[in-house]
Protein backbone atom coordinates (compact mmCIF):
# COMPACT_ATOMS: atom_id res chain seq x y z
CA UNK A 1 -47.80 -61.21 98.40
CA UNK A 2 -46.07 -63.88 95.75
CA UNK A 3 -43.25 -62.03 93.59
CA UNK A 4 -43.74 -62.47 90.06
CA UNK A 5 -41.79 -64.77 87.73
CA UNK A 6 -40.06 -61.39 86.24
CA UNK A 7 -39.49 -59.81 89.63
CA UNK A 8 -37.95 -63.39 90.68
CA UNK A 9 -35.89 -63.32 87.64
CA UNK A 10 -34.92 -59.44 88.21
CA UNK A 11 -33.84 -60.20 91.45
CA UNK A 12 -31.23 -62.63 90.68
CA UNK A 13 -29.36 -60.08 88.48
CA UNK A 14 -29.62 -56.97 90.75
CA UNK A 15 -29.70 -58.26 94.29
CA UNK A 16 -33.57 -57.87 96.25
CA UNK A 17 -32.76 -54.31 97.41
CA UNK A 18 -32.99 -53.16 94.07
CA UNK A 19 -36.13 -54.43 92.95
CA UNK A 20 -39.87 -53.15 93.93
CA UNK A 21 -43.30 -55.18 93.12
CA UNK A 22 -45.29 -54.28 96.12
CA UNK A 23 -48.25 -52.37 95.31
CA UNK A 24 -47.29 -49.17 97.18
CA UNK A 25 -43.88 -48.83 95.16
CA UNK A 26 -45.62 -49.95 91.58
CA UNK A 27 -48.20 -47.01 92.23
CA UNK A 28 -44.79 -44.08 92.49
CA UNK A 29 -43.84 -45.35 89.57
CA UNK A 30 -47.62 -45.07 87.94
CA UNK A 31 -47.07 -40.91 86.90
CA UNK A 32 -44.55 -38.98 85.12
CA UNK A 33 -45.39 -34.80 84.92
CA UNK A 34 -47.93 -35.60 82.12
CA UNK A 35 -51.40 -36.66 82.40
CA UNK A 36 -50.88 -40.47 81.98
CA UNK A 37 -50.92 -42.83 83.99
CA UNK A 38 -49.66 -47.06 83.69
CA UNK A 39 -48.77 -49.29 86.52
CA UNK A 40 -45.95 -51.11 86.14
CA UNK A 41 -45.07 -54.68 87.32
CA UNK A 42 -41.70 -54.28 89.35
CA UNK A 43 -39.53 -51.64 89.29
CA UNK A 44 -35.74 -52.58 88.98
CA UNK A 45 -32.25 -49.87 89.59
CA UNK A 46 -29.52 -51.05 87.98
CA UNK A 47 -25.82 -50.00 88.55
CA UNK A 48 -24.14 -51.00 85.53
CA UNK A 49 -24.33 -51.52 81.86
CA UNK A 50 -24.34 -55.37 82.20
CA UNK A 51 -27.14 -55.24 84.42
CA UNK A 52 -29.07 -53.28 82.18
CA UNK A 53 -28.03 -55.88 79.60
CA UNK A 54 -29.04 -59.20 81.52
CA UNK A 55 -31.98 -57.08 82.74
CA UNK A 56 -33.42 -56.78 78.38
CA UNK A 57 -31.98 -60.14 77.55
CA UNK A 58 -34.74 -61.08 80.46
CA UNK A 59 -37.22 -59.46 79.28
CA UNK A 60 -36.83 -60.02 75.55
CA UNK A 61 -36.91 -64.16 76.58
CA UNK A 62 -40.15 -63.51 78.73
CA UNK A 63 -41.89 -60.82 76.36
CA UNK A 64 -41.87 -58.15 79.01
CA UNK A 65 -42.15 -54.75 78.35
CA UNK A 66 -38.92 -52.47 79.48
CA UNK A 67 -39.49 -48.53 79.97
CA UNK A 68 -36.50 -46.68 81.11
CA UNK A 69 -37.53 -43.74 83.27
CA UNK A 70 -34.53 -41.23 84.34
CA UNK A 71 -36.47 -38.58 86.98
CA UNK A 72 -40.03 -38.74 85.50
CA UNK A 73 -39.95 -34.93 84.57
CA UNK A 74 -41.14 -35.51 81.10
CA UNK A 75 -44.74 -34.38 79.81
CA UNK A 76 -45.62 -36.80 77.07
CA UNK A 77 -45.97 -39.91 79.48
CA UNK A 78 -42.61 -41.14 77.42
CA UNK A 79 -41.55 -43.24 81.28
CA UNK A 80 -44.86 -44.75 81.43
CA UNK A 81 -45.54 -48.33 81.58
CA UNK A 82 -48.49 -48.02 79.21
CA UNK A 83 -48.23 -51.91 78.42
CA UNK A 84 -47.26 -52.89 81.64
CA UNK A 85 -44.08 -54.80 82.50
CA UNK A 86 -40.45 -53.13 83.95
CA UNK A 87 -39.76 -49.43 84.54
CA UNK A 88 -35.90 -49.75 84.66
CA UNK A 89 -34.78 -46.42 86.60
CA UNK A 90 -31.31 -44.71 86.64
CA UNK A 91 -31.02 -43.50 90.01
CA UNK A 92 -28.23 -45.75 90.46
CA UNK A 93 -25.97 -44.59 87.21
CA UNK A 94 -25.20 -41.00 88.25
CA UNK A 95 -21.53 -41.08 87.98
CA UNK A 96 -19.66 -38.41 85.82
CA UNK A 97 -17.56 -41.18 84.29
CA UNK A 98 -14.74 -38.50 82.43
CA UNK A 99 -14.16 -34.67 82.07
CA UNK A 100 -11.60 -34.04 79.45
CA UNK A 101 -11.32 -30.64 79.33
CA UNK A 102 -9.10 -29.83 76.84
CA UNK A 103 -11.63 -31.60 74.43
CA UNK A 104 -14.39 -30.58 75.95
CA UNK A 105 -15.78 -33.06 76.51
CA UNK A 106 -17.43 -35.43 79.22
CA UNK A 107 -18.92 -39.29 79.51
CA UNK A 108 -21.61 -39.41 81.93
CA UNK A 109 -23.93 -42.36 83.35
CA UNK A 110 -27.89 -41.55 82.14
CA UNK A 111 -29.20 -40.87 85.56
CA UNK A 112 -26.52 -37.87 86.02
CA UNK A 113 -28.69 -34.78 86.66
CA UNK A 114 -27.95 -31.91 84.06
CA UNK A 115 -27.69 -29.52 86.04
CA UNK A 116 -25.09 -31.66 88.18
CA UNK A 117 -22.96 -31.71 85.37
CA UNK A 118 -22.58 -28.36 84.46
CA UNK A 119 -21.98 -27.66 88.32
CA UNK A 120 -19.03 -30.33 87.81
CA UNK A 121 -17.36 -28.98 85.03
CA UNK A 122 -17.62 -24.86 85.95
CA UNK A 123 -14.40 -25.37 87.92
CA UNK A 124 -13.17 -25.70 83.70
CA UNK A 125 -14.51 -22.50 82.84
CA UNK A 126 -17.03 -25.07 80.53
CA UNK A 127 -21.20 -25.84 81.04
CA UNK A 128 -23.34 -28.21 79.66
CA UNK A 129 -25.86 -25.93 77.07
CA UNK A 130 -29.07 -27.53 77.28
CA UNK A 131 -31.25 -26.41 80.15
CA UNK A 132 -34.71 -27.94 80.27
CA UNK A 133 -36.29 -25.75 82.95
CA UNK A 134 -36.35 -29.26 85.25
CA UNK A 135 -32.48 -29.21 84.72
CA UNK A 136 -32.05 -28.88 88.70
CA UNK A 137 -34.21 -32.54 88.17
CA UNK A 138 -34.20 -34.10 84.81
CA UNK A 139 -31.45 -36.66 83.49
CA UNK A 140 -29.04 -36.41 80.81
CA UNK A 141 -30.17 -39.75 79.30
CA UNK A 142 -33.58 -38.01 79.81
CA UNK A 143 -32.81 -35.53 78.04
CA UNK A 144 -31.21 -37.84 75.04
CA UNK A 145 -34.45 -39.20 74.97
CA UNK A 146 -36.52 -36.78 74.48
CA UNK A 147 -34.01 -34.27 72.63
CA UNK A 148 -34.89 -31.97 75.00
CA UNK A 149 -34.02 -28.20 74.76
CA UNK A 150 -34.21 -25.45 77.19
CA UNK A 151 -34.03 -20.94 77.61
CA UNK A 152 -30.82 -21.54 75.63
CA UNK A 153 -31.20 -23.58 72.66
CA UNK A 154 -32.00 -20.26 70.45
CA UNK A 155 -28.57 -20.18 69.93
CA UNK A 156 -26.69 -23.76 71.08
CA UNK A 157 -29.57 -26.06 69.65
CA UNK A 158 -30.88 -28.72 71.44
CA UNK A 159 -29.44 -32.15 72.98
CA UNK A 160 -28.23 -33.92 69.93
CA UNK A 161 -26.26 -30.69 69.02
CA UNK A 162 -24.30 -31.43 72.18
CA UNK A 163 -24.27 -35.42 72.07
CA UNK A 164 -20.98 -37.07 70.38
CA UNK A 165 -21.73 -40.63 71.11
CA UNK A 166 -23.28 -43.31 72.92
CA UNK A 167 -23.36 -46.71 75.07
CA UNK A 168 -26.42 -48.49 74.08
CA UNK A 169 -28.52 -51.80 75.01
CA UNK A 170 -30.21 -53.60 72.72
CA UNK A 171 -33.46 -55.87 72.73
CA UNK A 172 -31.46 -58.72 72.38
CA UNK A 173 -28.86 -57.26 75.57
CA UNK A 174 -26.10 -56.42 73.07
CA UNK A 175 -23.89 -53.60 74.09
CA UNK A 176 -22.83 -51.25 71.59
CA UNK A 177 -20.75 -48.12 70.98
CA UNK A 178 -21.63 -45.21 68.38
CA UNK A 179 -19.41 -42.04 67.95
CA UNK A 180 -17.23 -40.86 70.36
CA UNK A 181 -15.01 -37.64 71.35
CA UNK A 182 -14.21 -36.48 67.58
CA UNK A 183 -16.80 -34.12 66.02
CA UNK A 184 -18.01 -36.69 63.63
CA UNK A 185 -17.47 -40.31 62.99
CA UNK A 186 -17.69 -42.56 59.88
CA UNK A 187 -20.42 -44.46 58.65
CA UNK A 188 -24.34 -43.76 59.61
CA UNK A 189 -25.02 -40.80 61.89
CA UNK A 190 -26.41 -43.02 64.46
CA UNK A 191 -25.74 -41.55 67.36
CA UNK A 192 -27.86 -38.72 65.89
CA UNK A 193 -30.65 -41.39 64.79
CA UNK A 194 -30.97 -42.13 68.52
CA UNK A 195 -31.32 -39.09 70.19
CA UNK A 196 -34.67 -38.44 70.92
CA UNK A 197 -36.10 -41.61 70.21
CA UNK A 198 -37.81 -41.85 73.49
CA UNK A 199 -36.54 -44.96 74.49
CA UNK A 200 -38.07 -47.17 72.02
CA UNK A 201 -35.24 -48.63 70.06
CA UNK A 202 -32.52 -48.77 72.56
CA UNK A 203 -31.39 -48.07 76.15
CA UNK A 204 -28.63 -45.99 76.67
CA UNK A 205 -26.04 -46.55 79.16
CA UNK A 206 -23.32 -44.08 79.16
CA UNK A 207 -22.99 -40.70 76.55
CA UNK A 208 -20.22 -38.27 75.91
CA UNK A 209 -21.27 -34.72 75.65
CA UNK A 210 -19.95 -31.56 74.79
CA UNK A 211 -19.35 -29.18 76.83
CA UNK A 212 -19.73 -25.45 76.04
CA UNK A 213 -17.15 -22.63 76.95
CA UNK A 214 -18.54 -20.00 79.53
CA UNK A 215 -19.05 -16.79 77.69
CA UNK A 216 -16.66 -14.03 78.63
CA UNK A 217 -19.83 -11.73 79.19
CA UNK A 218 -22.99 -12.29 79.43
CA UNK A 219 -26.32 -9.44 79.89
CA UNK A 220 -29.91 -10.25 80.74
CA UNK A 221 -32.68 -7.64 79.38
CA UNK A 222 -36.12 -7.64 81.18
CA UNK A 223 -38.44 -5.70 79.00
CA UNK A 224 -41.72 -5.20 79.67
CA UNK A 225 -44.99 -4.90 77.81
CA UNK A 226 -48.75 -3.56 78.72
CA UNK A 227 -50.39 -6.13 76.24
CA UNK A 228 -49.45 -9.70 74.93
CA UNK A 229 -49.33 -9.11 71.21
CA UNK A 230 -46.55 -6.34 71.42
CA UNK A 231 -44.44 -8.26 73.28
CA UNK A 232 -45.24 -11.41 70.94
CA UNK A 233 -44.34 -8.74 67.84
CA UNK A 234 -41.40 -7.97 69.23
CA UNK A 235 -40.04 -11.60 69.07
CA UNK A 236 -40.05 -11.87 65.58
CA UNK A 237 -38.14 -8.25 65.03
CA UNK A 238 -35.58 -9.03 67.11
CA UNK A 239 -34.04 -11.55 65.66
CA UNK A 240 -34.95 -10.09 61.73
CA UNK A 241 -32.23 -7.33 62.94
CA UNK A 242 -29.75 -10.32 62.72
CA UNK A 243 -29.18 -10.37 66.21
CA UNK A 244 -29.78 -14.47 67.92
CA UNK A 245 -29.68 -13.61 71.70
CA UNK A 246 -29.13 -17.16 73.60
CA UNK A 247 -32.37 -16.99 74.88
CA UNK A 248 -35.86 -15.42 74.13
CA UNK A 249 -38.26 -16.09 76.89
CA UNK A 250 -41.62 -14.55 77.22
CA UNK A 251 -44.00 -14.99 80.16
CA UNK A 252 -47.86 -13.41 79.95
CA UNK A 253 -49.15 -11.29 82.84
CA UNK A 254 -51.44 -14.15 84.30
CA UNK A 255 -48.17 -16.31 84.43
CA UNK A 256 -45.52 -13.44 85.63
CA UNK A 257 -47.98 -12.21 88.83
CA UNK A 258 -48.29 -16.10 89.89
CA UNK A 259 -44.01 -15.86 89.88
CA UNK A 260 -43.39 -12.48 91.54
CA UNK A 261 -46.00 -13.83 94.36
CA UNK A 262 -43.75 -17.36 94.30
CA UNK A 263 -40.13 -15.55 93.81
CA UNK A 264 -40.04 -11.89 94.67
CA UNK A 265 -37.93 -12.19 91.47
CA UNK A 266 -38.47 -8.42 90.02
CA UNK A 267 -41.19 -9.11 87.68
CA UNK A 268 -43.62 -6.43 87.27
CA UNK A 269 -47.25 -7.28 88.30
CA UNK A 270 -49.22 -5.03 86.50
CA UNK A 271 -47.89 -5.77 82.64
CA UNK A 272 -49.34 -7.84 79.86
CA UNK A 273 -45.98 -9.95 79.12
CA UNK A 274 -42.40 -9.22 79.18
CA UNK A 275 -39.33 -10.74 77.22
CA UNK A 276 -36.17 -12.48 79.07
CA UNK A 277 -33.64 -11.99 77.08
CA UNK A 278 -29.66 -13.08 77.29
CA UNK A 279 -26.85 -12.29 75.43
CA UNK A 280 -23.42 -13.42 75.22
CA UNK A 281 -20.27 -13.83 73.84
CA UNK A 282 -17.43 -10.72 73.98
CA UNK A 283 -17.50 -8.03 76.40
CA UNK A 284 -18.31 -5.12 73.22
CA UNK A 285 -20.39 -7.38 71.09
CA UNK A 286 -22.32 -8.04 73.77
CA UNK A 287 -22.80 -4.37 74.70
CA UNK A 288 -23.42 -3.34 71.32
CA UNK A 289 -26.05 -6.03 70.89
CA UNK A 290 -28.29 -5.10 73.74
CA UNK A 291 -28.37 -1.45 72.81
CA UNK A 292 -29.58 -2.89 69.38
CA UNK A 293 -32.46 -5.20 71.25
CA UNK A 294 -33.56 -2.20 73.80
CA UNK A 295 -34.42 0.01 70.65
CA UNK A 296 -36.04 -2.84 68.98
CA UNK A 297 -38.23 -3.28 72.06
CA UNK A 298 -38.75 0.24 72.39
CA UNK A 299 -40.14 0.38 68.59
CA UNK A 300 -42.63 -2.21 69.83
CA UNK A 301 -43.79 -0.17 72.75
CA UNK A 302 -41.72 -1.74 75.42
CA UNK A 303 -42.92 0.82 78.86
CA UNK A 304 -38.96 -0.48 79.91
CA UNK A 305 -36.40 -2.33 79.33
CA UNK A 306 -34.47 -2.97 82.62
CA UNK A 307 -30.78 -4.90 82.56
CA UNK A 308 -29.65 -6.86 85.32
CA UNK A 309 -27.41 -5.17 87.25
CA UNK A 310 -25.47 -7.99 88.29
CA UNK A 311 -25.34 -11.91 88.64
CA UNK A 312 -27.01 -12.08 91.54
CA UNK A 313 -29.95 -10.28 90.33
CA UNK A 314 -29.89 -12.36 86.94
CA UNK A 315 -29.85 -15.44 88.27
CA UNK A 316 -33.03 -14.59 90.76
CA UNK A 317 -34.82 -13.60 87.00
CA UNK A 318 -34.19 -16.89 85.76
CA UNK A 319 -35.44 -18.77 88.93
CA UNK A 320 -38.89 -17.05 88.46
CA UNK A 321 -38.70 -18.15 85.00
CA UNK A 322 -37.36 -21.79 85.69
CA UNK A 323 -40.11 -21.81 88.60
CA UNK A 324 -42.66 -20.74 86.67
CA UNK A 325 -45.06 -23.75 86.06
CA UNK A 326 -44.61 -24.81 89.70
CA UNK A 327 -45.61 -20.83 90.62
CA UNK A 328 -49.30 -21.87 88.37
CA UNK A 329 -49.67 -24.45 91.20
CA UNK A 330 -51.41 -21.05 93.04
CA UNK A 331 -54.41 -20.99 90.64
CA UNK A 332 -55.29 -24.81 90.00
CA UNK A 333 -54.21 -27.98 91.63
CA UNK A 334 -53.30 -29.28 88.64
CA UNK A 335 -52.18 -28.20 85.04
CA UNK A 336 -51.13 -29.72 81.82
CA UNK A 337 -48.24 -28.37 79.88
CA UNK A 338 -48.31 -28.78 75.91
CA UNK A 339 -44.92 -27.89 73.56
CA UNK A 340 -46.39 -27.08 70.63
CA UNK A 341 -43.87 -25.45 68.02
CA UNK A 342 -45.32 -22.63 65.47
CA UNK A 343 -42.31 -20.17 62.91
CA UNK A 344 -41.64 -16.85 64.91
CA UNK A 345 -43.54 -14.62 63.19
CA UNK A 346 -47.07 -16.59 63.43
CA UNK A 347 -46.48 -16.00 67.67
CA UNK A 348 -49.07 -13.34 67.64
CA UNK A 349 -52.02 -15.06 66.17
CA UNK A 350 -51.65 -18.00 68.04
CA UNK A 351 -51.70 -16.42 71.52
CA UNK A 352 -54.76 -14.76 70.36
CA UNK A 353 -55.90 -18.18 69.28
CA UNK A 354 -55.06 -19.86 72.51
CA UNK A 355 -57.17 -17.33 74.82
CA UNK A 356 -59.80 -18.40 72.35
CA UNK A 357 -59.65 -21.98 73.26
CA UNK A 358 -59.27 -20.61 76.92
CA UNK A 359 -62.88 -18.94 76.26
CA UNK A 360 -64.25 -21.75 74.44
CA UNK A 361 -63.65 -24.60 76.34
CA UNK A 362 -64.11 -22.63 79.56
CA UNK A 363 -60.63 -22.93 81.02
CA UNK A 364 -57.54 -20.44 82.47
CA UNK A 365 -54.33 -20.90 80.04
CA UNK A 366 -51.24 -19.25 81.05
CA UNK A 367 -48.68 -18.91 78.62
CA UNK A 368 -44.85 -19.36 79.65
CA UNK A 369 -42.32 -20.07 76.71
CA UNK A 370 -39.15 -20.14 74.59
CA UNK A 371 -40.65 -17.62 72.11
CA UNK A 372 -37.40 -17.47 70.42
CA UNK A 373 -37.85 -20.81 69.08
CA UNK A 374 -41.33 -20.19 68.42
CA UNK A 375 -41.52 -23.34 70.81
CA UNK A 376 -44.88 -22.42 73.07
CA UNK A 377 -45.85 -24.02 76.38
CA UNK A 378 -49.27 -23.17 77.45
CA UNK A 379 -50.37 -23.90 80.79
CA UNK A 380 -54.45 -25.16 80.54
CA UNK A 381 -55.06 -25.22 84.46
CA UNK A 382 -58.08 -27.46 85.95
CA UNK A 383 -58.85 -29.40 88.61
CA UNK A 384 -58.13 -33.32 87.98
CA UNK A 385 -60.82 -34.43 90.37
CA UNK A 386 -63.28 -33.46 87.74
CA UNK A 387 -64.26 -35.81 84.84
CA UNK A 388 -65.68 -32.66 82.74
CA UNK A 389 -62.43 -30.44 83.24
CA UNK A 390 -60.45 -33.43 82.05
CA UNK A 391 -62.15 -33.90 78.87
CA UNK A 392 -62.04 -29.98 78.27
CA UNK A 393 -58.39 -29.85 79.17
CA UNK A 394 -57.60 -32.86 76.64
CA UNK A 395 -59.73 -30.80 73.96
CA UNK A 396 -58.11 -27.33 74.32
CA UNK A 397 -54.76 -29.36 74.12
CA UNK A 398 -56.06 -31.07 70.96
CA UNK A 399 -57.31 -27.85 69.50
CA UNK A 400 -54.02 -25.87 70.03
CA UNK A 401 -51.78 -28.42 68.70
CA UNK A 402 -53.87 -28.76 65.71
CA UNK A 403 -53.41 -25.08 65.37
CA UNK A 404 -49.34 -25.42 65.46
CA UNK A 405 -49.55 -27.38 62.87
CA UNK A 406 -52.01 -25.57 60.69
CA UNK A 407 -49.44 -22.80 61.37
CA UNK A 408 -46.49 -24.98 59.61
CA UNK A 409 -45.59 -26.41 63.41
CA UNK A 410 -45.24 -29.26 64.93
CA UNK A 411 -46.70 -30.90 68.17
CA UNK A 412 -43.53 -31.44 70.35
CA UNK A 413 -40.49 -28.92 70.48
CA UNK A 414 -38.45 -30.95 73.56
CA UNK A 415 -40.99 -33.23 75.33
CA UNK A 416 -41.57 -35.85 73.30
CA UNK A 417 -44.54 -37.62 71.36
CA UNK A 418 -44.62 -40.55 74.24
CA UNK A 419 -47.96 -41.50 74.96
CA UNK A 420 -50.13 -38.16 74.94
CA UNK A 421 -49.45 -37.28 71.84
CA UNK A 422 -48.97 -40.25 69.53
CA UNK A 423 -52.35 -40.37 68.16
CA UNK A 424 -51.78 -37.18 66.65
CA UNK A 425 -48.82 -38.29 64.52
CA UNK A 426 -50.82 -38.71 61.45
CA UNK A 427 -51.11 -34.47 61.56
CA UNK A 428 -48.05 -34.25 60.69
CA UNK A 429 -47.24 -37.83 58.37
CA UNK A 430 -48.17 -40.00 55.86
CA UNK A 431 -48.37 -43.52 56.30
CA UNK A 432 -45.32 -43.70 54.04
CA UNK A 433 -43.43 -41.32 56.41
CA UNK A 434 -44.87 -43.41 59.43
CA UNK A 435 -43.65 -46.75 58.10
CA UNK A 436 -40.38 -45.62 57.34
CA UNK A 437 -39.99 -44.74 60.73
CA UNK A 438 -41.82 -47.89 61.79
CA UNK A 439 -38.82 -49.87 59.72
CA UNK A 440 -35.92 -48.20 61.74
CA UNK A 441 -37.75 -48.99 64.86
CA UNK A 442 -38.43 -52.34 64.04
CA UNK A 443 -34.25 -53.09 62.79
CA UNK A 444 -33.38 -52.27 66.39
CA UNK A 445 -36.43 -53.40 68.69
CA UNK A 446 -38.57 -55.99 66.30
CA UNK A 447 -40.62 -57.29 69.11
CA UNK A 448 -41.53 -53.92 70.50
CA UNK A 449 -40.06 -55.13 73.63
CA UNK A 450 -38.62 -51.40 74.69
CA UNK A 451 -41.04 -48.99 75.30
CA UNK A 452 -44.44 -50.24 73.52
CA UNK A 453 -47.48 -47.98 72.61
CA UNK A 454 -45.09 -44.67 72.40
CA UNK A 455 -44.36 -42.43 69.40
CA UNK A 456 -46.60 -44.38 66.69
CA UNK A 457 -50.50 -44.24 66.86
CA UNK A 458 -51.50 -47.59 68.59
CA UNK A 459 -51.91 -50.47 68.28
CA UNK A 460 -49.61 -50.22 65.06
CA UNK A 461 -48.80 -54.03 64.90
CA UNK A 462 -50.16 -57.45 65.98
CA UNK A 463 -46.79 -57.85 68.21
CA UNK A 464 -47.93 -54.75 70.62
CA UNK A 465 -51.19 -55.81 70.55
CA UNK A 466 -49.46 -59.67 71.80
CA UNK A 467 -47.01 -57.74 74.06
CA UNK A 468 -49.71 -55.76 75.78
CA UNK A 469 -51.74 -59.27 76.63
CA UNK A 470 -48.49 -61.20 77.81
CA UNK A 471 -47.57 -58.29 80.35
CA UNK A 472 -50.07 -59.64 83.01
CA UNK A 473 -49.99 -56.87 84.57
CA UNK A 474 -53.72 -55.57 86.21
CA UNK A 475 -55.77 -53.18 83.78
């Protein structure tokens, strides 16, 4: 089979071994852990910044679209080709570039793994805080991307809190530099502006994180509940008592059994939820504090409130947690994860609202989320094989989102709008708060060159509508 004029072009700048544009290879490339799909024209692995640079100064001249993918873990189809064109993967920019530990600080390559880089830096006594639960997978420039959070961004935040500054690409193949080591820089915040822009107005090459001091003690609370809402009450009372544990996990009983059966992790199999909590920070505070939280579960009917005995035991809670969507893979062969984000205190009513839309649209939901930030991931399970599950699992996805934001939510907490959710942008802004967005996008990328058809309902402009004919790529 003939290369194409881009893969031709591609190859010239990378070498052939690091270009792919037979059918087999396009079709890996097709899926991310959304629903979406998108087959791309050639797939290209750069190992350095210039590359990356000749590799959108190519594309910009031809009118190719350029998605970067890191390890495809997202869920809003943000590393999708939906217009065609390149997928430009990392896997070939993993280096841990600095540690400066006195600073705290680190510069890493995009395709470094995050949980790599906390493994790097614990010889420092120092960790890298967010933890997506695909951090033994997903990418730091991943996780720029989609200012993704994790179990512990109750109380560290999420990536941009941790991001200082930035290597970027632009359109054009310009390189440039925002912030750097200090805690703040002069000028417009714009290594803030692109964190979590999902790719779409420039390709980052290299960041500088901070890193986080391990806590001098840290204790993990399992309590556990006989029915959904008092464990969902208890969320809200917690932290009202002015206590902000590091993480606030909750898990309902459909989700836990599937994990004990996975793990053997310790999770009870006859409750209706339990909490995961963590707390950290000094050896008495900490003590102190989880007295405080066991008597605040206890007021909430909490049948016990177990502490983990020691690390060993802790860290096999947190793998069923971090397992836990793979453990649904027992009930369905597929499922679709959404990250809708509802205050604290309106937890309750929208559990009860989701096993309505479980009842309604005839479908098993299993709930597994970071309840502290009131950011929920149900689980709608179905089988993708058929057409009529599909269409009720995009409607019960639909009709819980819409309820977040009813609730004073939002539709994404750390995965993204990408390409599943950007018709629903209008829920939550005006045309006037669109277009303003739509002008900082087009400053940086005014041919819609990175990333097309993500984040704004589509097609927004005459250029994606051009840029999605020009791909000639197969529909």
């Amino acid at each position: 089979m003939p290369s194409s004029p881009i893969a031709r072009e591609l190859r010239k700048i990378v070498g052939s071994e690091a270009v792919l544009d037979r059918p087999e290879d396009r079709m890996i490339y097709e899926y991310d852990a959304g629903l979406s799909t998108g087959t791309p024209e050639v797939i290209v692995f750069p190992s350095t910044t210039e590359q990356v640079s000749q590799i959108a100064r190519t594309a910009s001249r031809m009118n190719v679209p350029l998605v970067p993918r890191g390890a495809g873990t997202g869920l809003s189809g943000g590393s999708i080709p939906r217009a065609g064109g390149i997928v430009l993967v990392f896997t070939r920019m993993t280096s841990i570039l600095e540690i400066d530990a006195a600073n705290r600080r680190a510069v890493v390559q995009p395709g470094v793994v995050n949980a790599d880089l906390s493994a790097a830096v614990a010889q420092h006594g120092l960790y890298f805080a967010p933890d997506p639960a695909s951090q033994r997978a997903s990418t730091i420039g991943g996780n720029v991307a989609e200012n993704s959070g994790g179990a512990h961004t109750l109380a560290h935040g999420v990536t941009v809190n941790h991001i200082t500054g930035l290597e970027v690409v632009l359109p054009d193949g310009r390189v440039a530099h925002m912030g750097g080591k200090a805690v703040d820089s002069c000028g417009y915040d714009l290594t803030g502006l692109f964190v979590g822009t999902e790719g779409t107005v420039a390709i980052v090459t290299a960041i500088t994180v901070k890193l986080t001091k391990i806590a001098e003690a840290v204790e993990t609370l399992l309590a556990i509940f006989n029915t959904v809402d008092d464990a969902a009450n208890t969320v809200a009372s917690i932290t009202s008592e002015g206590i902000t544990p590091v993480a606030l996990e909750m898990l309902d009983g459909k989700t836990l059994r599937c994990v004990e059966e996975a793990t053997h992790a310790g999770y009870p199999m006859d409750s209706g939820a339990v909490l995961l909590i963590e707390l950290e920070g000094l050896r008495e505070m900490v003590t102190d504090q989880a007295d405080a939280v066991r008597a605040v579960c206890q007021r909430h009917s909490a049948r016990e409130v177990r502490r983990a005995a020691n690390d060993a035991e802790r860290q096999l809670l947190w793998k069923g947690r971090k397992t836990a969507f793979a453990a649904l893979g027992r009930l369905a062969p597929a499922y679709y994860t959404q990250d809708g984000v509802v205050p604290r205190s309106h937890i309750p009513k929208v559990l009860r609202y989701i096993e309505s839309v479980a009842q309604q649209c005839k479908l098993e939901i299993g709930n597994i989320f970071h309840a502290g930030d009131g950011n929920l991931h149900p689980c709608i399970l179905f089988d993708m094989r058929d057409p009529d599950q599909v269409e009720r699992t995009h409607q019960a996805g639909r009709m819980i989102l819409q309820y977040c934001v009813d609730a004073g939510g939002t539709i994404t907490g750390e995965h993204g709008v990408g390409m599943e959710k950007n018709e629903l942008m209008p829920l939550l802004f005006t045309d006037n708060d669109l277009e303003v967005m739509a002008l900082v996008h087009d400053a940086f990328n005014p041919k819609s060159i990175f990333n097309p058809q993500k984040l704004f309902p589509t097609p927004r402009s005459c250029r994606e509508t051009n840029i999605v004919r020009s791909s000639g790529v197969p529909r």
